[in-house]
C-alpha atoms as a PDB file:
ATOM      1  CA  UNK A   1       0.000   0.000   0.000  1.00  0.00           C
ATOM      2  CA  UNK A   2       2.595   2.387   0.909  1.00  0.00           C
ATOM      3  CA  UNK A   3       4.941   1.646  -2.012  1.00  0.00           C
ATOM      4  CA  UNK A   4       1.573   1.876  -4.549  1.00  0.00           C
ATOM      5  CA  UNK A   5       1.108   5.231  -2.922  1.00  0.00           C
ATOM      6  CA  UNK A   6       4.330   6.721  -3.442  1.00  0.00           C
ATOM      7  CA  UNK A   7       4.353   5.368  -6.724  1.00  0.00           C
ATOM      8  CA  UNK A   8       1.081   7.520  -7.494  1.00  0.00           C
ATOM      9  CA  UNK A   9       2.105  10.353  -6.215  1.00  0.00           C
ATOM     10  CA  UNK A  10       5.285  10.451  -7.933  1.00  0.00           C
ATOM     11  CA  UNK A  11       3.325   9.918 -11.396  1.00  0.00           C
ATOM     12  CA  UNK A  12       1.009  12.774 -10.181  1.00  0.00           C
ATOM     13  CA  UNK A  13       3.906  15.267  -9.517  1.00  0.00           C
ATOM     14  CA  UNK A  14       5.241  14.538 -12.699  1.00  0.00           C
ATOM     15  CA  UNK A  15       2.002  15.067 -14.592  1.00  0.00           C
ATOM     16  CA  UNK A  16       1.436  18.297 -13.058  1.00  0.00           C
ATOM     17  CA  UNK A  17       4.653  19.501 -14.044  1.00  0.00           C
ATOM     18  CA  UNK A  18       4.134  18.476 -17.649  1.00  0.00           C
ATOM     19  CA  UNK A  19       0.430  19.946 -17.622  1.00  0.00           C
ATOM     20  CA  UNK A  20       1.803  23.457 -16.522  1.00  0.00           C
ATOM     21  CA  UNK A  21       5.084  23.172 -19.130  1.00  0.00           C
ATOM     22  CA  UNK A  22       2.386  22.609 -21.789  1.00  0.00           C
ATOM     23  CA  UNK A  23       0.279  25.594 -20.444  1.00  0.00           C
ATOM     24  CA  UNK A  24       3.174  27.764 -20.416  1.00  0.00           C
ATOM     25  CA  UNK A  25       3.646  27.235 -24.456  1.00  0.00           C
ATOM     26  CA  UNK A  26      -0.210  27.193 -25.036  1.00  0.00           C
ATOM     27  CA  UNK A  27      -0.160  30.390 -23.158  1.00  0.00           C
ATOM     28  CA  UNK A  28       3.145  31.651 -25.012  1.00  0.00           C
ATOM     29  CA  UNK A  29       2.156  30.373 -28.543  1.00  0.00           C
ATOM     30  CA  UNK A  30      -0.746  32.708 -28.425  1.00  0.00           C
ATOM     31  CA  UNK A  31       0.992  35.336 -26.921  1.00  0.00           C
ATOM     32  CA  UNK A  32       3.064  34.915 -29.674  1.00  0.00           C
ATOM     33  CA  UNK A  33       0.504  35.146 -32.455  1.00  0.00           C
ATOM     34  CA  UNK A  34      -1.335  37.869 -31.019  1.00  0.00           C
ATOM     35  CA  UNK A  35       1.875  40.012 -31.199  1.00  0.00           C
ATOM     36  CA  UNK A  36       2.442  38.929 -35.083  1.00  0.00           C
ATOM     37  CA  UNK A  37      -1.402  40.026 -35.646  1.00  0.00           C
ATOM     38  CA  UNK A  38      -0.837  42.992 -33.961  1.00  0.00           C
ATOM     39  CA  UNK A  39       2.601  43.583 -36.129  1.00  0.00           C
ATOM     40  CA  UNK A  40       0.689  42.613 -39.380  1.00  0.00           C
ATOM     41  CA  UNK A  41      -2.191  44.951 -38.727  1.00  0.00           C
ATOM     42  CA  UNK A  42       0.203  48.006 -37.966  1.00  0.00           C
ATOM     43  CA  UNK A  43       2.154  47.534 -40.990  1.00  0.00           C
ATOM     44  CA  UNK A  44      -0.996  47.535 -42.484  1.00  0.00           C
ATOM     45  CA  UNK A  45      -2.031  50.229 -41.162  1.00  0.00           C
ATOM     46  CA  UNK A  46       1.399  52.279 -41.850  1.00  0.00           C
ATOM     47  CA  UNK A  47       1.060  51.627 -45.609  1.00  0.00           C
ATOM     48  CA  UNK A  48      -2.243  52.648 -45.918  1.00  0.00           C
ATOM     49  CA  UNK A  49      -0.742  55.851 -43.776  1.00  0.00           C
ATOM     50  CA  UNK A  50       2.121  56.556 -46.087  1.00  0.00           C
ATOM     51  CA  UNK A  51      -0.237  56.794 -49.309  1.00  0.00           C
ATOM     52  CA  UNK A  52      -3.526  58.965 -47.961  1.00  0.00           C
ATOM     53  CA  UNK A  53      -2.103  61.410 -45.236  1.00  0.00           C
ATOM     54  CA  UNK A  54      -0.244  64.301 -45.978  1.00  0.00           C
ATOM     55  CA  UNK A  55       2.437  64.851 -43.018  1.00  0.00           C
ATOM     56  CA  UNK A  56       5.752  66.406 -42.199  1.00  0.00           C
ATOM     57  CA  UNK A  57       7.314  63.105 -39.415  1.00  0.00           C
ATOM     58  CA  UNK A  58       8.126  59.928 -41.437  1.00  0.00           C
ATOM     59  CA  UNK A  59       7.210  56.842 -39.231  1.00  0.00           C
ATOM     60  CA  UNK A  60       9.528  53.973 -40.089  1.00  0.00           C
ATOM     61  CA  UNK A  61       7.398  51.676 -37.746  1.00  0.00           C
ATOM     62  CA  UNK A  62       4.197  51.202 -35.535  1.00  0.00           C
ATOM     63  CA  UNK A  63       3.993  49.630 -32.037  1.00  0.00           C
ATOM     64  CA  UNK A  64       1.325  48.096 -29.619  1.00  0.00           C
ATOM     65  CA  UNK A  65       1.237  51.639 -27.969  1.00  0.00           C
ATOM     66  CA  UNK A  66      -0.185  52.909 -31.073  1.00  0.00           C
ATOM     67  CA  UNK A  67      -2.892  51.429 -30.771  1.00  0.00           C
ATOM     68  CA  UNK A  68      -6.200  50.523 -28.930  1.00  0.00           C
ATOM     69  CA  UNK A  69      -8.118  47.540 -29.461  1.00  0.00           C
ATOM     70  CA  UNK A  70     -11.948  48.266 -29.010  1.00  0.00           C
ATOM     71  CA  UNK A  71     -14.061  44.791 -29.272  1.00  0.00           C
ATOM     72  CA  UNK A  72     -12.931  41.551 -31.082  1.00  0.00           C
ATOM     73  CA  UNK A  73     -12.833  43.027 -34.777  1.00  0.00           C
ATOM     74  CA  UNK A  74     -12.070  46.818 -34.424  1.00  0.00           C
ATOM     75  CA  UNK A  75      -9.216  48.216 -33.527  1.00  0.00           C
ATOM     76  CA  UNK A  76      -8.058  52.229 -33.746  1.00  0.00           C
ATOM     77  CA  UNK A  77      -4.816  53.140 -34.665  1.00  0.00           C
ATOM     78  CA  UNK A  78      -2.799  56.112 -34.464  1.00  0.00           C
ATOM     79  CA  UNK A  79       0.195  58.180 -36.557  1.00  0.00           C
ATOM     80  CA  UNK A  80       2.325  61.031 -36.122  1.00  0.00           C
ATOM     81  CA  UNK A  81       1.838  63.322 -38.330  1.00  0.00           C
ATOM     82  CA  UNK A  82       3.651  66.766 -37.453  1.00  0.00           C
ATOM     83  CA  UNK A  83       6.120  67.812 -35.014  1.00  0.00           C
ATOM     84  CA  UNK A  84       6.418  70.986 -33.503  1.00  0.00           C
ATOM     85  CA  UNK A  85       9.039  72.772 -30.610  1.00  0.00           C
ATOM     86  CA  UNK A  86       6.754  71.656 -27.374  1.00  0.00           C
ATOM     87  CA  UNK A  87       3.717  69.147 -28.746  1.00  0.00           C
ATOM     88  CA  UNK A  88       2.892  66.767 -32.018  1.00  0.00           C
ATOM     89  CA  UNK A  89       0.146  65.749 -33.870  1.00  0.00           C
ATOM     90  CA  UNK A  90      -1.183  61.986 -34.926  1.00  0.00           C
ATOM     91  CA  UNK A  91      -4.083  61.176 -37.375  1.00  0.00           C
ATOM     92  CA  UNK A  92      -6.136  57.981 -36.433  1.00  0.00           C
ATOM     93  CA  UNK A  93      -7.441  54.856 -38.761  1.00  0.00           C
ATOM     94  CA  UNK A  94     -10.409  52.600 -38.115  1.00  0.00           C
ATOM     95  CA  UNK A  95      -9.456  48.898 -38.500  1.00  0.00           C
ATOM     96  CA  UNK A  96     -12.052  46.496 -39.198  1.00  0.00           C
ATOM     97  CA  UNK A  97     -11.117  43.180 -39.274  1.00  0.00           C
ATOM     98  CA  UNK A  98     -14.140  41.098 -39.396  1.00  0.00           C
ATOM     99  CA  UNK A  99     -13.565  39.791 -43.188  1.00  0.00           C
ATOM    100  CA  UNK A 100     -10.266  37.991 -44.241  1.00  0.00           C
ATOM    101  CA  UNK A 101      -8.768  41.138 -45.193  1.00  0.00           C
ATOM    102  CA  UNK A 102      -8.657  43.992 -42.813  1.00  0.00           C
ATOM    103  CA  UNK A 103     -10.254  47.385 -43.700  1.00  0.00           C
ATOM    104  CA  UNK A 104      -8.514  50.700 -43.038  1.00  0.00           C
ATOM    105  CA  UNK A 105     -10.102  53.871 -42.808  1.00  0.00           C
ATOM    106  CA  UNK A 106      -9.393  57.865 -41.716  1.00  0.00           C
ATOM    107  CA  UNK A 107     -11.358  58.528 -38.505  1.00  0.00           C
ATOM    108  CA  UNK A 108     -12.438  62.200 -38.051  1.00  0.00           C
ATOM    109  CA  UNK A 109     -13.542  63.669 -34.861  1.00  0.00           C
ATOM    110  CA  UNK A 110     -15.886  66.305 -34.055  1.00  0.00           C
ATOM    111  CA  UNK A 111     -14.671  69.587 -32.555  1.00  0.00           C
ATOM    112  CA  UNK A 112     -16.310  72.796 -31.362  1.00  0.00           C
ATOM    113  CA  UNK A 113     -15.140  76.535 -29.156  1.00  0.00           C
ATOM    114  CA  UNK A 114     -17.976  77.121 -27.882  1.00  0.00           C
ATOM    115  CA  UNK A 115     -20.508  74.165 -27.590  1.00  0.00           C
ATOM    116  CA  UNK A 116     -23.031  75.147 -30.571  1.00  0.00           C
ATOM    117  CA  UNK A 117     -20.864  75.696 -33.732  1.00  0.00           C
ATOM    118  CA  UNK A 118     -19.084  72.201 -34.444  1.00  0.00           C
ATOM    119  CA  UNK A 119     -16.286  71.365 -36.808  1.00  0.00           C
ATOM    120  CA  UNK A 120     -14.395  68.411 -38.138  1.00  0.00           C
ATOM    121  CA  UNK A 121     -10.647  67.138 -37.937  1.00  0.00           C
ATOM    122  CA  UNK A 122      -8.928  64.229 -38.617  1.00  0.00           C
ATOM    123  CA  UNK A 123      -5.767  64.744 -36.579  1.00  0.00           C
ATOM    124  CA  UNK A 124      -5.458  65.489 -32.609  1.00  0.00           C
ATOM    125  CA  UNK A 125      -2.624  67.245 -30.740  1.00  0.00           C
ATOM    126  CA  UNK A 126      -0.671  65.704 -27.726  1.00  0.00           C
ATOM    127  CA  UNK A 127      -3.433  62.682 -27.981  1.00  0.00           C
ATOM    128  CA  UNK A 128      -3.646  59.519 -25.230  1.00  0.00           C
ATOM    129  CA  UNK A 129      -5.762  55.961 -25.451  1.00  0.00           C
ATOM    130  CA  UNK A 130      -6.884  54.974 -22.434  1.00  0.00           C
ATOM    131  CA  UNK A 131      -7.535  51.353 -22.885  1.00  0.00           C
ATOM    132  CA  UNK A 132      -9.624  50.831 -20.105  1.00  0.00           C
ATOM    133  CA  UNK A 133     -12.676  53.417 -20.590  1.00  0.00           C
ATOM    134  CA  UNK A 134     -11.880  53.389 -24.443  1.00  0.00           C
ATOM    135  CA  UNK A 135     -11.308  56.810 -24.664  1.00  0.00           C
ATOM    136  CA  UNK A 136      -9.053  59.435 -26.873  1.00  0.00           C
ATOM    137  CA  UNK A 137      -8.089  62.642 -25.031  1.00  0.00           C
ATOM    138  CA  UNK A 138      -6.209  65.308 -26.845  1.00  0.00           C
ATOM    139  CA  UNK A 139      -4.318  68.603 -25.396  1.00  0.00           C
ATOM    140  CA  UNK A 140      -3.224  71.099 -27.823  1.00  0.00           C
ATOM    141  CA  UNK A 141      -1.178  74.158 -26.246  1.00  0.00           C
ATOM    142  CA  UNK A 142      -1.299  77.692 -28.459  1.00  0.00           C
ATOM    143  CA  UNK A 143       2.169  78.416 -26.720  1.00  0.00           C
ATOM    144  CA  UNK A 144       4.657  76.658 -25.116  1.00  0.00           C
ATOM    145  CA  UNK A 145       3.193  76.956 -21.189  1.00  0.00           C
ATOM    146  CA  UNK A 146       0.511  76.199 -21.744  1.00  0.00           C
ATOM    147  CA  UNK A 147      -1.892  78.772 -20.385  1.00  0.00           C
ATOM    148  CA  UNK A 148      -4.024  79.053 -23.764  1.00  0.00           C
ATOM    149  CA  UNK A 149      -5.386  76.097 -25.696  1.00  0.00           C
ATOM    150  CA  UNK A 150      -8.228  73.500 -26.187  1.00  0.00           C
ATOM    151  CA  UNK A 151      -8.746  70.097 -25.068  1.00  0.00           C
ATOM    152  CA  UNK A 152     -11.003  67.311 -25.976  1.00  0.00           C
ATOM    153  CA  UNK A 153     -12.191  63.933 -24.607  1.00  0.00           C
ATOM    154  CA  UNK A 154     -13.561  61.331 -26.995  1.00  0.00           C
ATOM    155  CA  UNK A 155     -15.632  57.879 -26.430  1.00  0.00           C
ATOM    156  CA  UNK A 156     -16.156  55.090 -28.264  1.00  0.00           C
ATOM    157  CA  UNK A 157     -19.494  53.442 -29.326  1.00  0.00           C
ATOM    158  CA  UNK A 158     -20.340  50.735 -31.399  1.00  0.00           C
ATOM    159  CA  UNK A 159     -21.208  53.602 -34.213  1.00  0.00           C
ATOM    160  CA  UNK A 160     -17.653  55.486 -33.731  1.00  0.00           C
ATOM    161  CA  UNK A 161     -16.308  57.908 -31.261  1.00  0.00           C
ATOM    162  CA  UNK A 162     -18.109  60.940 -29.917  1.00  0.00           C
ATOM    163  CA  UNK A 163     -17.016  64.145 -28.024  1.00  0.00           C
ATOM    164  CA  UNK A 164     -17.472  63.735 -24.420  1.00  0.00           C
ATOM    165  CA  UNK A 165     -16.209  67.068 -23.410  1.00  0.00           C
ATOM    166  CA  UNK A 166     -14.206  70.165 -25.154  1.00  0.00           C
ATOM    167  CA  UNK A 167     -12.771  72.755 -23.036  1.00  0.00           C
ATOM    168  CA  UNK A 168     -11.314  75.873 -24.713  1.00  0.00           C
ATOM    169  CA  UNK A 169      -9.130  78.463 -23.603  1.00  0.00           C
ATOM    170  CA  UNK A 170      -8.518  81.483 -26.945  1.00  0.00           C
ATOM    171  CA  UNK A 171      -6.467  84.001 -24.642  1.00  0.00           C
ATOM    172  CA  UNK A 172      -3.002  83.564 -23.179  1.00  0.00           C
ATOM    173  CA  UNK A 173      -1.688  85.422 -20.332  1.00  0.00           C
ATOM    174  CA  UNK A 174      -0.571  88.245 -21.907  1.00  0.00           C
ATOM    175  CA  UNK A 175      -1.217  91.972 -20.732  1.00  0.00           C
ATOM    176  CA  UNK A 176      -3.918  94.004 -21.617  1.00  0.00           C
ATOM    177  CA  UNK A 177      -5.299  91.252 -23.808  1.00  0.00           C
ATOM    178  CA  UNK A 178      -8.627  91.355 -22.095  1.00  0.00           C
ATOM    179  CA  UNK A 179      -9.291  94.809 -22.557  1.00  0.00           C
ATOM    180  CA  UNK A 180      -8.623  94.952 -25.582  1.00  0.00           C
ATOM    181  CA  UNK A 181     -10.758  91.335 -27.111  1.00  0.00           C
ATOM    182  CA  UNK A 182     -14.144  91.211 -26.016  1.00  0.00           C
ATOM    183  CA  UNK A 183     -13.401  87.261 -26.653  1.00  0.00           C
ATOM    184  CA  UNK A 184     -11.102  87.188 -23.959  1.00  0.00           C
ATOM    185  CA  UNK A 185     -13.469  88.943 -21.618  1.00  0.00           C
ATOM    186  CA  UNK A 186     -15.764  86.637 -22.193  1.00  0.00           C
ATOM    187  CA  UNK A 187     -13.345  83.546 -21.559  1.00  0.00           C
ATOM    188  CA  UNK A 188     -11.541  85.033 -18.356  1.00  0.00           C
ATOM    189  CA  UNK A 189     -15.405  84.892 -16.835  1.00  0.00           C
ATOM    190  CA  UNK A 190     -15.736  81.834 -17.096  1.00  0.00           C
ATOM    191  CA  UNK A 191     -12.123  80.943 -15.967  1.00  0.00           C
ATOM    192  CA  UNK A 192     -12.732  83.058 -12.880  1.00  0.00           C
ATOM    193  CA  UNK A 193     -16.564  81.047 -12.562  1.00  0.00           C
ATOM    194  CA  UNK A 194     -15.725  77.830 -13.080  1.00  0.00           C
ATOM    195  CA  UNK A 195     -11.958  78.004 -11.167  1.00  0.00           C
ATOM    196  CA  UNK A 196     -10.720  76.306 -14.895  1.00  0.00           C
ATOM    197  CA  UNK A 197      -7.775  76.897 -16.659  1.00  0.00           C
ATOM    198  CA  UNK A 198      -9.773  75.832 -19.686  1.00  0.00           C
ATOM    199  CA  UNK A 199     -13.209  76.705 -19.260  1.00  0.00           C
ATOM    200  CA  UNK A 200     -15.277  73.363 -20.439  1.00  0.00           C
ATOM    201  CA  UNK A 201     -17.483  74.670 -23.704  1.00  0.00           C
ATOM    202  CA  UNK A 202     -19.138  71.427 -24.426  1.00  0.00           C
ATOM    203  CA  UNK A 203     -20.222  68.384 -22.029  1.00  0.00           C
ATOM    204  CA  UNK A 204     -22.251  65.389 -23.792  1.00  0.00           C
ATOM    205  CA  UNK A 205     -25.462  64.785 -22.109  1.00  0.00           C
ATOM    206  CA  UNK A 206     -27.278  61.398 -23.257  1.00  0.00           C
ATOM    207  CA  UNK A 207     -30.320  62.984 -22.044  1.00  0.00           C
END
């Protein structure tokens, strides 16, 4: 009994070991594949890049950080486009890949200084994914500090990403600016109301 016991245990021991050995590669093969996906898609994505968009920084390459996977066949992508002394700018591509060959597509993004009039553009400065609530954010600075600019916050939905929230900030810190730009009047009031540095112009409200 004893020796028939030790002689089970031993072949358990060694099965578990083999079991997790064969784990680790299942677990590493598809690591491995997902990376290769991820490479072809870029590369994809970089060509399709180099032919439509008209920009001043030459990307020789495309990694996972440039990107954002959104559900199991869509995945957003993003290029830089132009560089400038204190902040860039990337364009973004839609990539579908539901069908055997992936589909590539410009993204545009809605913008607006005030919260009524909206615009279009299909490039954001200073821009960050956030993986985890699927959002874009860009920060665009009119000068160097900082103290003038807009920012914008975008979603994704299963029909494309919206503006969540635009803040907007048209006068720097420069003296006697206010008095003499009834814009900046305007924008310093709110500054001073809502205790912003950008005062927020548009909010979404799904009501």
């Amino acid at each position: 009994m004893k020796l028939l016991g030790y002689y089970s245990g031993g072949v358990g021991s060694r099965g578990s070991k083999l079991l997790a050995v064969l784990m680790s590669v299942f677990m590493l093969s598809n690591i491995v594949a997902a990376q290769n996906q991820d490479e072809k898609l870029l590369a994809q994505v970089l060509a399709y890049h180099n032919k439509h968009a008209d920009c001043d920084y030459k990307n020789e390459e495309l990694t996972s950080d440039d990107m954002m996977v959104l559900d199991k066949s869509t995945t957003v992508a993003m290029v830089l486009c132009l560089t400038g002394a204190y902040q860039g700018s990337a364009v973004f591509y839609m990539v579908d890949t539901s069908d055997a060959e992936a589909s590539v597509w410009t993204l545009n993004f809605a913008t607006t200084q005030d919260g009524k009039m909206f615009g279009a553009t299909d490039s954001l400065t200073s821009p960050e994914f956030n993986p985890a609530t699927k959002t874009i954010s860009s920060f665009y600075k009119s000068r160097g500090i900082g103290d003038c600019g807009a920012t914008a916050v975008y979603k994704w939905s299963a029909s494309g990403f919206y503006l969540v929230e635009a803040s907007y900030m048209p006068c720097c810190s420069q003296p006697g600016e206010a008095e003499e730009n009834a814009q900046c009047k305007v924008f310093l009031e709110k500054q001073r109301e809502s205790d912003e540095e950008y005062p927020t112009v548009y909010r979404y409200n799904k009501n």
